[in-house]
Protein backbone atom coordinates (compact mmCIF):
# COMPACT_ATOMS: atom_id res chain seq x y z
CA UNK A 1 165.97 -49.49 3.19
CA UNK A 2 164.04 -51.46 0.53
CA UNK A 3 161.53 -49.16 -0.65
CA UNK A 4 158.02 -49.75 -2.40
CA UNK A 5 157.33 -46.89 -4.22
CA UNK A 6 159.47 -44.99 -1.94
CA UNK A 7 158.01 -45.90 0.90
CA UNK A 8 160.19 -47.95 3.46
CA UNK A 9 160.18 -51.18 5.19
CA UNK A 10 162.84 -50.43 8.05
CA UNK A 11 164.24 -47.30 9.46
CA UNK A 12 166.28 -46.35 12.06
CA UNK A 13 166.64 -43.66 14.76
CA UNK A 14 169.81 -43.73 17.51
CA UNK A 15 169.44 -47.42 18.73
CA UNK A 16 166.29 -48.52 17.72
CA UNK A 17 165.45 -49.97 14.42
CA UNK A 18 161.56 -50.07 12.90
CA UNK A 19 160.03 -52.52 10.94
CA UNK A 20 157.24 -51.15 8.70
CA UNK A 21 154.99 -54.26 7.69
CA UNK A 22 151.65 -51.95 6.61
CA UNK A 23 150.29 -49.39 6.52
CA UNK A 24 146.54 -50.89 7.05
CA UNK A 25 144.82 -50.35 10.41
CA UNK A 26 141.80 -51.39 12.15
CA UNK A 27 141.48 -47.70 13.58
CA UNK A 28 141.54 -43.91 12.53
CA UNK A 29 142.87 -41.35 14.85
CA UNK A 30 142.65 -38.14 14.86
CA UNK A 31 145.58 -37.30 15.61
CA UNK A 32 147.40 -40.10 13.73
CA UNK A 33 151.13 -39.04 12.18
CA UNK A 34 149.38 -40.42 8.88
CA UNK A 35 146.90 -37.69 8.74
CA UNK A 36 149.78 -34.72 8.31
CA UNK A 37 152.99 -36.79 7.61
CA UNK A 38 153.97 -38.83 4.80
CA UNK A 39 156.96 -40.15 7.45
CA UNK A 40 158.92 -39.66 10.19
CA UNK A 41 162.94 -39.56 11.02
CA UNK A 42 163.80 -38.73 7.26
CA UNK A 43 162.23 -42.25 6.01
CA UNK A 44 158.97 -42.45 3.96
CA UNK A 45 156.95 -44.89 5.01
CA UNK A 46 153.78 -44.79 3.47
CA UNK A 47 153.46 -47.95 1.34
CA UNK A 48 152.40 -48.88 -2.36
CA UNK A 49 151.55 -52.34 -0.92
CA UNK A 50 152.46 -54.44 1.89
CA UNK A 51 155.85 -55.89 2.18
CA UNK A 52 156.40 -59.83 1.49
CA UNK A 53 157.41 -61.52 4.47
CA UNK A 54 161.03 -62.40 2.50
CA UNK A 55 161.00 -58.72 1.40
CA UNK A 56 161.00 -57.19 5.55
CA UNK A 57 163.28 -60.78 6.29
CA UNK A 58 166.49 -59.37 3.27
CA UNK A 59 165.70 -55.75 4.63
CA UNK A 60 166.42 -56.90 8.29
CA UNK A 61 169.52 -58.81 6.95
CA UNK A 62 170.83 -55.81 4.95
CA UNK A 63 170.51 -53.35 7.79
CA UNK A 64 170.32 -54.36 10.98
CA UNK A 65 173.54 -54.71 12.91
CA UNK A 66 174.63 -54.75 16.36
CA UNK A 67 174.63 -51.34 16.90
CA UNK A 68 170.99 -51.45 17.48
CA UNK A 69 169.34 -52.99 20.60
CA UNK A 70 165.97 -53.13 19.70
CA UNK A 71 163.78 -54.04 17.04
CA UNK A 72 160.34 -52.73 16.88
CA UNK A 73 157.40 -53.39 15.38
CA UNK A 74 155.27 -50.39 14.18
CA UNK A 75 155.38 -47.51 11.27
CA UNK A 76 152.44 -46.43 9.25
CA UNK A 77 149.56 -49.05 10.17
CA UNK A 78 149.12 -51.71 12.93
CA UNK A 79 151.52 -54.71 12.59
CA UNK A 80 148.85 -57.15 14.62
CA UNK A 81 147.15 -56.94 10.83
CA UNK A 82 150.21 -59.19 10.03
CA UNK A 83 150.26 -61.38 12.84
CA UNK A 84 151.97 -64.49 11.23
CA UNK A 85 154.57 -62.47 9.80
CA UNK A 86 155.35 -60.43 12.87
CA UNK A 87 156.12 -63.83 14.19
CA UNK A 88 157.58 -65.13 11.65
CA UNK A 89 159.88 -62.24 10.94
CA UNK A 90 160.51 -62.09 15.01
CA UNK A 91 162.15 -65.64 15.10
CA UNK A 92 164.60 -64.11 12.19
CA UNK A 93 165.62 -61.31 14.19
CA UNK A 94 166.13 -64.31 16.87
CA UNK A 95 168.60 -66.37 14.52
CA UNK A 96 170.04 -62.54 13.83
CA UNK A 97 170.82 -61.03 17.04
CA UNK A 98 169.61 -63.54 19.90
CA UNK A 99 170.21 -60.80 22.70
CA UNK A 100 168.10 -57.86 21.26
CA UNK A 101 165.09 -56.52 22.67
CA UNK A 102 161.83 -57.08 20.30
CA UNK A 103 158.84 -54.67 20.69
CA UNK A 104 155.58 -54.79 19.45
CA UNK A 105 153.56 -51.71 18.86
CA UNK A 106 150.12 -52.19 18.52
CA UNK A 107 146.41 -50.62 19.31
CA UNK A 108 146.08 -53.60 21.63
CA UNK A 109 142.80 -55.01 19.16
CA UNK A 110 145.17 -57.81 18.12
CA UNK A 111 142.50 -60.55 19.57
CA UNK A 112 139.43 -58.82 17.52
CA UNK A 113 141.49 -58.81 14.35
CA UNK A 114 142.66 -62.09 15.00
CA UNK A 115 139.79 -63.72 16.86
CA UNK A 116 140.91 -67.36 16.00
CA UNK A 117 143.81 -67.13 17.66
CA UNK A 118 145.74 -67.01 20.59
CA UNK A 119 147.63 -63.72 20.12
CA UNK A 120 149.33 -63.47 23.11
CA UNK A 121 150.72 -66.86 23.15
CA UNK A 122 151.67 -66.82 19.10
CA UNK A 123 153.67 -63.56 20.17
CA UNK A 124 154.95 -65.04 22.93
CA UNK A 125 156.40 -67.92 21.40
CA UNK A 126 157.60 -65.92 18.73
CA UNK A 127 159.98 -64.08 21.04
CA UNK A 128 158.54 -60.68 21.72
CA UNK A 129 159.76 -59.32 24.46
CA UNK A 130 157.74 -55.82 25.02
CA UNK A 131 154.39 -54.75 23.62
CA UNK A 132 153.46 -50.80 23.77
CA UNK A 133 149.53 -50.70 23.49
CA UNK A 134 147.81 -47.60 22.46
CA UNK A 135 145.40 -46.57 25.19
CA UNK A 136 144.57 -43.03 24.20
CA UNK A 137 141.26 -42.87 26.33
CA UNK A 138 139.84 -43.27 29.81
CA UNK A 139 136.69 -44.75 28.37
CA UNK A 140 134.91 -46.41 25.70
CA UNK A 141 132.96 -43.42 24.49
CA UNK A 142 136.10 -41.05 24.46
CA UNK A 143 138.17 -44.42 22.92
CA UNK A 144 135.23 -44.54 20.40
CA UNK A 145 135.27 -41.02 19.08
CA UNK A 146 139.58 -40.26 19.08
CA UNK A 147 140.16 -43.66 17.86
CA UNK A 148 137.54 -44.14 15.52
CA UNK A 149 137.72 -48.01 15.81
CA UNK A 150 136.19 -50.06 13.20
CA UNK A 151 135.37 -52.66 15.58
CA UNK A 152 133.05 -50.46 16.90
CA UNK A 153 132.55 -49.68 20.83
CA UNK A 154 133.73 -52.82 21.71
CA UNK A 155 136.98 -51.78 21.14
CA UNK A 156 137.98 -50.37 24.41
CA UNK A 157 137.46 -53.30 26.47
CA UNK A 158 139.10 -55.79 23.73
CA UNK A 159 142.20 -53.23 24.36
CA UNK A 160 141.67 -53.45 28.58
CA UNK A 161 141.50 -57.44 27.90
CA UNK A 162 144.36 -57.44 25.44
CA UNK A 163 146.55 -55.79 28.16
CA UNK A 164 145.47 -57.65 30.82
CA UNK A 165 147.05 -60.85 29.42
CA UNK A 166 150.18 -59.25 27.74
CA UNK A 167 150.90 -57.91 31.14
CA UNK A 168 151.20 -61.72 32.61
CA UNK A 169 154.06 -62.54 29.49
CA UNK A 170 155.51 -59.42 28.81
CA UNK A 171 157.43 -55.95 29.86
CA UNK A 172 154.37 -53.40 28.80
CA UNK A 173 153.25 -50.11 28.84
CA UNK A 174 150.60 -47.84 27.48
CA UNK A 175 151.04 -45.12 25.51
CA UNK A 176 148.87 -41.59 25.00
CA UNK A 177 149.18 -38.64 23.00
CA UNK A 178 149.28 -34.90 24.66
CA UNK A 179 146.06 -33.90 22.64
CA UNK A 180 143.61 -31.95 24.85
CA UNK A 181 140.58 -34.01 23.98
CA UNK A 182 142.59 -37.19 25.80
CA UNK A 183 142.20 -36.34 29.91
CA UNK A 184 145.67 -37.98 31.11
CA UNK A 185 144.96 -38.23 34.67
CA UNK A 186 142.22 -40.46 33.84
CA UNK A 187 144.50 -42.55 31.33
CA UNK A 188 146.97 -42.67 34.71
CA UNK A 189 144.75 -43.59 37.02
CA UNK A 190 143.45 -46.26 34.22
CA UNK A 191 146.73 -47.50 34.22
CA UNK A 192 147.75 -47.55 37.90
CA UNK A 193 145.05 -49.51 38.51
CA UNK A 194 146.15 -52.27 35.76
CA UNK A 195 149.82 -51.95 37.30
CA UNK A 196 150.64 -50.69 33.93
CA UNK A 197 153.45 -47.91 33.26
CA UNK A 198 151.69 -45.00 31.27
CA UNK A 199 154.00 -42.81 28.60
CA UNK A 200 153.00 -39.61 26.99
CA UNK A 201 153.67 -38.95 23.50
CA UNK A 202 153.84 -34.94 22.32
CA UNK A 203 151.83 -34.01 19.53
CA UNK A 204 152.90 -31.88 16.67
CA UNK A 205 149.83 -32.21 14.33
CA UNK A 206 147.29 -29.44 13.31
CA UNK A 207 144.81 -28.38 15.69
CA UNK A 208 142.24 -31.37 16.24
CA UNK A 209 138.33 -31.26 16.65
CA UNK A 210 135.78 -34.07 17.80
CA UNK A 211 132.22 -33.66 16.16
């Protein structure tokens, strides 16, 4: 698994195989997995530092195989925080395995923490194939106060942008978690009206209060 200070790089569940590049992250949410879990699936993934780029690229050669058919981008922190080695390390898996699926989960504020580049198109040429974006409000307020952004109110409509133009290049979807301060029939209509599939995500955290 190639751990750093226990904490690892890649794990696995049934067919899909995660890449954890960081565990930095332009937002704090209250319900993140980070705020009650030190991992998920049996893996440890909270980091001593982040990974090289040659580090995730001998992980990825140790363990993945063909009986995975996805790779995904995501763990402990947002991967878009990497950007030139999610690339990078997407044109390996390429050479690796050219028929699997490569996903990208991110908080959709890829453009803000890159905003000298063309994210979609660097992704796209890459050879991502899916991006999950992290909607997790109806609004910018409500965005504002679960997500906790440190781009400030902004945020929201960077994310609304962000998906807007992923959705011309790329399978997507949005993503919420079942936490009562989220209202998901506003996050579906949001959604519907962006032609974007909306999934729910159960919570399993403590009990979670907005000030």
């Amino acid at each position: 698994m190639t751990d750093l200070n226990d904490g690892s790089i890649v794990y696995w569940q049934k067919a899909s195989f995660y890449l954890n590049i960081t565990n930095r992250c332009t937002n704090d949410c209250i319900f993140c997995v980070r705020n009650y879990k030190t991992g998920v699936f049996g893996f440890k993934l909270k980091l001593a530092r982040d990974p090289t780029e040659q580090e995730i690229i001998n992980a990825l050669r140790k363990y993945l195989t063909q009986a995975f058919n996805e790779v995904v981008f995501t763990g402990y922190g947002e991967p878009l925080e990497r950007l030139e080695v999610v690339c990078n390390v997407s044109r390996e898996v390429n050479k690796l395995f050219p028929e699997i699926t490569i996903r990208l989960d991110t908080n959709g504020l890829g453009e803000l923490i890159n905003p000298d580049v063309d994210v979609i198109m660097e992704l796209k040429q890459a050879g991502i194939n899916q991006v999950s974006i992290s909607l997790n409000a109806s609004n910018a307020e409500q965005y504002y106060k679960i997500c906790q952004p440190k781009f400030g109110i902004q945020s929201f409509e960077a994310l609304l942008r962000f998906a807007k133009s992923a959705n011309q290049f790329f399978k997507i979807n949005y993503t919420i978690v079942a936490i009562p301060q989220i209202d998901i029939q506003a996050c579906q209509k949001l959604a519907d009206e962006q032609k974007i599939s909306l999934k729910i995500r159960h919570y399993s955290g403590p009990e979670l209060v907005i000030e």
